[in-house]
N, C-alpha and C. Protein backbone atom coordinates (compact mmCIF):
# COMPACT_ATOMS: atom_id res chain seq x y z
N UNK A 1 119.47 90.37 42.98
CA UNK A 1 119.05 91.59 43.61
C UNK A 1 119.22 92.73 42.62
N UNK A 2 118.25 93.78 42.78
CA UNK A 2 118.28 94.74 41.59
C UNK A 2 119.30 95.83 42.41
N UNK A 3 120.37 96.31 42.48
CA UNK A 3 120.79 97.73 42.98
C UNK A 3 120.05 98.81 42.47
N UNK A 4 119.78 99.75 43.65
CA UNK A 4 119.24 101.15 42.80
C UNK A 4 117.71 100.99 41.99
N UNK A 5 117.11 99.76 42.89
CA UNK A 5 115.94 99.55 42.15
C UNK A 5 114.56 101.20 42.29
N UNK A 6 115.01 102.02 43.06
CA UNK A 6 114.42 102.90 43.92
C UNK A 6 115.45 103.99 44.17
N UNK A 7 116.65 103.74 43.83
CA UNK A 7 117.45 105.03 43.37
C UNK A 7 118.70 105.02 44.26
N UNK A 8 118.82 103.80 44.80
CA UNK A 8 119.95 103.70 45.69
C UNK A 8 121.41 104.30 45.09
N UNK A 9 121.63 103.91 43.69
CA UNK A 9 123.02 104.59 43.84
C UNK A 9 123.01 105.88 43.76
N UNK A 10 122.48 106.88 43.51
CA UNK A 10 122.08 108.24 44.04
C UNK A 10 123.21 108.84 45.50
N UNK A 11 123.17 107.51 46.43
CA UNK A 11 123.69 107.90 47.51
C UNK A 11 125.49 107.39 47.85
N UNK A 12 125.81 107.07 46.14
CA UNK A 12 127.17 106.49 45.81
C UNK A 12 127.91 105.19 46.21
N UNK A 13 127.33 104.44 46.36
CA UNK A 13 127.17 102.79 47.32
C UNK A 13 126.34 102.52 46.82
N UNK A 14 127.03 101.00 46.39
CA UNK A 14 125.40 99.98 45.60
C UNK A 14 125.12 99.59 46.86
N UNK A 15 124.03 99.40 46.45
CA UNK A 15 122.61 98.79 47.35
C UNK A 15 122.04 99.55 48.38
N UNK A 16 122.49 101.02 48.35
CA UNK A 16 122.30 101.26 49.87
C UNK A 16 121.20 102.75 49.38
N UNK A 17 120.27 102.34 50.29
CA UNK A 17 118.95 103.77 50.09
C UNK A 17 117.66 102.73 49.80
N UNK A 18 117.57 101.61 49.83
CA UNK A 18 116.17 101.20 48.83
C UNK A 18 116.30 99.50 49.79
N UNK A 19 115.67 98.86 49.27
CA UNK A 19 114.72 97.90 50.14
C UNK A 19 115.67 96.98 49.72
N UNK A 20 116.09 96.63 48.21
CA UNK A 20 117.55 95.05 48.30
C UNK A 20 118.79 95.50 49.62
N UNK A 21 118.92 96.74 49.24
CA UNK A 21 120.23 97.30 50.59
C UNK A 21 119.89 96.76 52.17
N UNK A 22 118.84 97.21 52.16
CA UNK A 22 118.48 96.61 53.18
C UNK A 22 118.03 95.32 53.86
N UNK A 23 117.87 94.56 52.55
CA UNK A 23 117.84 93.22 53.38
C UNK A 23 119.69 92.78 53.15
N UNK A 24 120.17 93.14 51.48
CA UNK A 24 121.59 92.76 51.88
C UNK A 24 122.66 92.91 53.16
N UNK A 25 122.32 93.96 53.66
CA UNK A 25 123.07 94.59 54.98
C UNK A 25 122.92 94.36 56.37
N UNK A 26 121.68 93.63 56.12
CA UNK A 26 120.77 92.94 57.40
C UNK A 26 121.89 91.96 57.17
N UNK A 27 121.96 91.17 56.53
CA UNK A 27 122.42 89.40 55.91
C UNK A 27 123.82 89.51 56.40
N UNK A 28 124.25 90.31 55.64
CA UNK A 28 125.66 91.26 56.11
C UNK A 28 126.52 90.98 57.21
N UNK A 29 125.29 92.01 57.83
CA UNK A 29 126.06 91.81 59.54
C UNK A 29 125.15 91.02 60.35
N UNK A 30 124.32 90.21 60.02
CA UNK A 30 124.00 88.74 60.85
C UNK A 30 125.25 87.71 60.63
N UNK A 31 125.75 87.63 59.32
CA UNK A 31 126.99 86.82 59.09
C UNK A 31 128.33 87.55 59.27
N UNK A 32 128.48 88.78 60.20
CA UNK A 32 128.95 89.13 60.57
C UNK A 32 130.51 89.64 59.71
N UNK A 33 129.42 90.36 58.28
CA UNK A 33 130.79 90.83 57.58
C UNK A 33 130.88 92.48 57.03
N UNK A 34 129.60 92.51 58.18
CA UNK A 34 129.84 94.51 58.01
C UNK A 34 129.38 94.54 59.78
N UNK A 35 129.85 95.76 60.05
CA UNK A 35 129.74 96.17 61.33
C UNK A 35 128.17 97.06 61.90
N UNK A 36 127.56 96.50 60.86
CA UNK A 36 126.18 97.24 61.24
C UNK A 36 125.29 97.23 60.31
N UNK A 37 123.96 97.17 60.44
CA UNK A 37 122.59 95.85 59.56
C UNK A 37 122.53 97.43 58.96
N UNK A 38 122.40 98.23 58.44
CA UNK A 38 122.32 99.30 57.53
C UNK A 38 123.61 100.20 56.75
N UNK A 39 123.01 100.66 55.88
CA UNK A 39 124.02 101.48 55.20
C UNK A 39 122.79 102.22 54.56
N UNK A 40 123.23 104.02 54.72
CA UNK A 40 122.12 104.97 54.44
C UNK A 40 122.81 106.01 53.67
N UNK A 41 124.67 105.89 53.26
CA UNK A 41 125.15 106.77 52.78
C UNK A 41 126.54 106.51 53.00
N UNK A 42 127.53 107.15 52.34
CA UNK A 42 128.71 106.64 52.50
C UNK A 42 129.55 107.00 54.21
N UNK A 43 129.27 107.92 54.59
CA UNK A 43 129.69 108.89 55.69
C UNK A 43 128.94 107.79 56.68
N UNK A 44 127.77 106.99 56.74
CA UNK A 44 127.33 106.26 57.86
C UNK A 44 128.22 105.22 58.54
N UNK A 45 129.60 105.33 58.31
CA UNK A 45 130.58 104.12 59.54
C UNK A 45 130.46 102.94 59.14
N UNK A 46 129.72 102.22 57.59
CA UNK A 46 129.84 100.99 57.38
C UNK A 46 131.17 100.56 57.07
N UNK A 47 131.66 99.27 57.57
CA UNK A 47 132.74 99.13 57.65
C UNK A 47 132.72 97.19 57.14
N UNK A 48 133.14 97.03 55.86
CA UNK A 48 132.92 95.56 55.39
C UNK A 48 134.06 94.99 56.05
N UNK A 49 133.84 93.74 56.36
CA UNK A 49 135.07 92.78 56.43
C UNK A 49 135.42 91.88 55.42
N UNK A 50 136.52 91.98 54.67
CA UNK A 50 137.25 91.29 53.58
C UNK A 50 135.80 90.81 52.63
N UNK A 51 135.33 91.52 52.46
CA UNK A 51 134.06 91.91 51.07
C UNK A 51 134.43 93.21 50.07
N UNK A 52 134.06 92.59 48.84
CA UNK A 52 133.95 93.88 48.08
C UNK A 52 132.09 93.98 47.58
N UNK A 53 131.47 95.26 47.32
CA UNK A 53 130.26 95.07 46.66
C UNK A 53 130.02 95.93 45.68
N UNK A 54 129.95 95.61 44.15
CA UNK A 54 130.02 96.23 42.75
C UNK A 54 128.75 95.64 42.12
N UNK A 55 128.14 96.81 41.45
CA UNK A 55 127.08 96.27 40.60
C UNK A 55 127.56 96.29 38.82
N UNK A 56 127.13 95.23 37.92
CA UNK A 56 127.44 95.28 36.78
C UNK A 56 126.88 96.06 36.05
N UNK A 57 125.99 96.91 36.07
CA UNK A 57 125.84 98.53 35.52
C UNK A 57 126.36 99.51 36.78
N UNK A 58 126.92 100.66 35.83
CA UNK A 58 127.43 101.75 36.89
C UNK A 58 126.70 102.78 36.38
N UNK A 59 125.72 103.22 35.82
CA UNK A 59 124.69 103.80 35.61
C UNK A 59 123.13 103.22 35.44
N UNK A 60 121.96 103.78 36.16
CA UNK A 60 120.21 103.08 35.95
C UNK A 60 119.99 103.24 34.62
N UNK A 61 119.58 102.12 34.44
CA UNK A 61 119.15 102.37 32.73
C UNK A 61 117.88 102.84 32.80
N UNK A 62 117.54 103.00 31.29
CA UNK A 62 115.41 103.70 31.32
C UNK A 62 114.59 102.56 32.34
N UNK A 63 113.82 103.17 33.18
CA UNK A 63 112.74 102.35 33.80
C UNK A 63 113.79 101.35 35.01
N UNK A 64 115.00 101.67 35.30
CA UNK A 64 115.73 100.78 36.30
C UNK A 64 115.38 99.71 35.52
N UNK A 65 115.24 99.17 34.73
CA UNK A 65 115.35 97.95 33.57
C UNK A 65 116.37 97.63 32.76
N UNK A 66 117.50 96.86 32.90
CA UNK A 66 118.34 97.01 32.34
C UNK A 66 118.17 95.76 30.89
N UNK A 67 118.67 95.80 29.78
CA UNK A 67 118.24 95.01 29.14
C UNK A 67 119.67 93.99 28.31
N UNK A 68 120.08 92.95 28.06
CA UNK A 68 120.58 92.14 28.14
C UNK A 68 122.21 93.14 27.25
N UNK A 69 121.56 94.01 26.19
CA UNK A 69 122.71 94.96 25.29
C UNK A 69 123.14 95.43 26.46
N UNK A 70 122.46 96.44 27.49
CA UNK A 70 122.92 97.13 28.92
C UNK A 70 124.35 96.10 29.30
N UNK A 71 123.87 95.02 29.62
CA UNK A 71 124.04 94.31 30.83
C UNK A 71 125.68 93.77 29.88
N UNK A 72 125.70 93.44 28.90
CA UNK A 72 126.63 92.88 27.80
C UNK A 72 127.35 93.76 27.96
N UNK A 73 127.52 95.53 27.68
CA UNK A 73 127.94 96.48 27.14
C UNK A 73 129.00 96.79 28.47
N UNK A 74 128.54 96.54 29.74
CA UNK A 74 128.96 96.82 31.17
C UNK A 74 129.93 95.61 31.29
N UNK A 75 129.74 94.57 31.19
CA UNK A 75 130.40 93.08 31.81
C UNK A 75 131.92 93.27 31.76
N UNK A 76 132.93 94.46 29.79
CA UNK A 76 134.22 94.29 30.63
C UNK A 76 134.59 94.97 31.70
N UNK A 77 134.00 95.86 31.73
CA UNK A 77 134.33 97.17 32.90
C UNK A 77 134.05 96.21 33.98
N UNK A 78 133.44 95.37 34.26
CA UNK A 78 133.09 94.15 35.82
C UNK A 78 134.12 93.53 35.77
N UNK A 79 134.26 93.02 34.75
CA UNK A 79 135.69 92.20 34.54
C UNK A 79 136.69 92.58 34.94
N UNK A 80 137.06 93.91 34.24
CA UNK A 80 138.22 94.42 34.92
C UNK A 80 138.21 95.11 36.32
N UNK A 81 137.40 95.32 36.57
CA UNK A 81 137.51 95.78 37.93
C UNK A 81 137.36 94.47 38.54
N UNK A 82 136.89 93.22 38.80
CA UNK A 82 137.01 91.97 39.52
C UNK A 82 138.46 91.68 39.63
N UNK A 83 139.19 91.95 38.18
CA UNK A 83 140.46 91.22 37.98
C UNK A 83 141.54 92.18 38.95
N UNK A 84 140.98 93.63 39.32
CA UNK A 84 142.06 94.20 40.28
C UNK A 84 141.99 93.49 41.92
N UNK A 85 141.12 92.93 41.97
CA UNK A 85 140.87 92.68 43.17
C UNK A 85 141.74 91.49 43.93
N UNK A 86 142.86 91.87 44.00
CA UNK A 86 144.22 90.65 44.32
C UNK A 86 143.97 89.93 45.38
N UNK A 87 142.89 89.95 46.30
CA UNK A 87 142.43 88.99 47.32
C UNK A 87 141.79 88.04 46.68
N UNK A 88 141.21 88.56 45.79
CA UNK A 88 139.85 87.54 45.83
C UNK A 88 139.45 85.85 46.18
N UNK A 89 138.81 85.45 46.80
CA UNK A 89 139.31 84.17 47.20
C UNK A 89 137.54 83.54 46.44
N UNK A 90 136.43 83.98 46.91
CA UNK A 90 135.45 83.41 46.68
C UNK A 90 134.34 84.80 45.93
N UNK A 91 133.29 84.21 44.76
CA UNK A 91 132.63 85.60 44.22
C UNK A 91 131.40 85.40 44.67
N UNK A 92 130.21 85.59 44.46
CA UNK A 92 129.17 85.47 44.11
C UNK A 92 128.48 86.70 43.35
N UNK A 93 127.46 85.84 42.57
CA UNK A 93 126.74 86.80 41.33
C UNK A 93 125.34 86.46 41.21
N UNK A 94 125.05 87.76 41.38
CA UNK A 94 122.92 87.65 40.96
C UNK A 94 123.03 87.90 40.03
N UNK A 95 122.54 86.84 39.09
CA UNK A 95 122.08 87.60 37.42
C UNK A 95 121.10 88.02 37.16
N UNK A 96 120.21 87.95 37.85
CA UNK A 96 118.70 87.92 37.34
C UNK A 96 118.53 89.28 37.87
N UNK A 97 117.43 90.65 37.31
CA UNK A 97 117.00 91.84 38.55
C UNK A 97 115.73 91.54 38.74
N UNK A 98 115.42 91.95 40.02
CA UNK A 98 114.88 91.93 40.99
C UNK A 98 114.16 92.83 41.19
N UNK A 99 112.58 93.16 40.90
CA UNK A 99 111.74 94.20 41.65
C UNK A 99 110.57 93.60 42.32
C-alpha cells in the first residue's frame, strides 16, 4: 500500500485522507482492530486495538515515488522505531507502492 499516495500524511496519520486509508481502515475494523471503518484526522476517535501503523518514509518524496536510495536511507529510523515497540508479537510489511 502506498501511504500519502494523494497526500494523506498532510493530516499526521499514515494512511488516513486518500483511498489505501480507506480500504486499510475498512479491513481494520471488519477484523475488528480499530473502533471504526474510517480515519479522516487525528481528533476523529480512532481508537486501534494492540496495533501499531508506521510508514517507512516519514516524508513524500518527488512525484509520491519513492525510489529504492529513499526507501534504504529511511529503513534505520523503521528499525529503530520497530525495536521500541516492547509488545510486538506479530509484523507485517508492504514493500512494494501502490498507485
Amino acid at each position: 500500500m502506498a501511504p500519502a499516495a494523494h497526500g494523506g500524511t498532510r493530516t499526521g496519520r499514515a494512511f488516513t485522507g486518500d483511498k489505501s486509508g480507506e480500504f486499510l481502515f475498512k479491513c481494520l475494523h471488519k477484523a475488528k482492530i480499530s473502533n471504526q471503518p474510517h480515519s479522516t484526522n487525528l481528533n476523529d476517535g480512532l481508537k486501534l486495538k494492540s496495533a501499531y501503523i508506521t510508514n517507512i518514509l516519514k516524508c513524500v518524496p518527488p512525484g509520491d515515488k519513492p525510489n529504492n536510495d529513499e526507501l534504504n536511507n529511511c529503513s534505520d529510523y523503521l528499525n529503530f522505531e520497530i525495536s521500541n515497540l516492547k509488545n510486538l508479537k506479530n509484523n507485517c510489511y508492504f514493500r512494494k507502492s501502490c498507485f
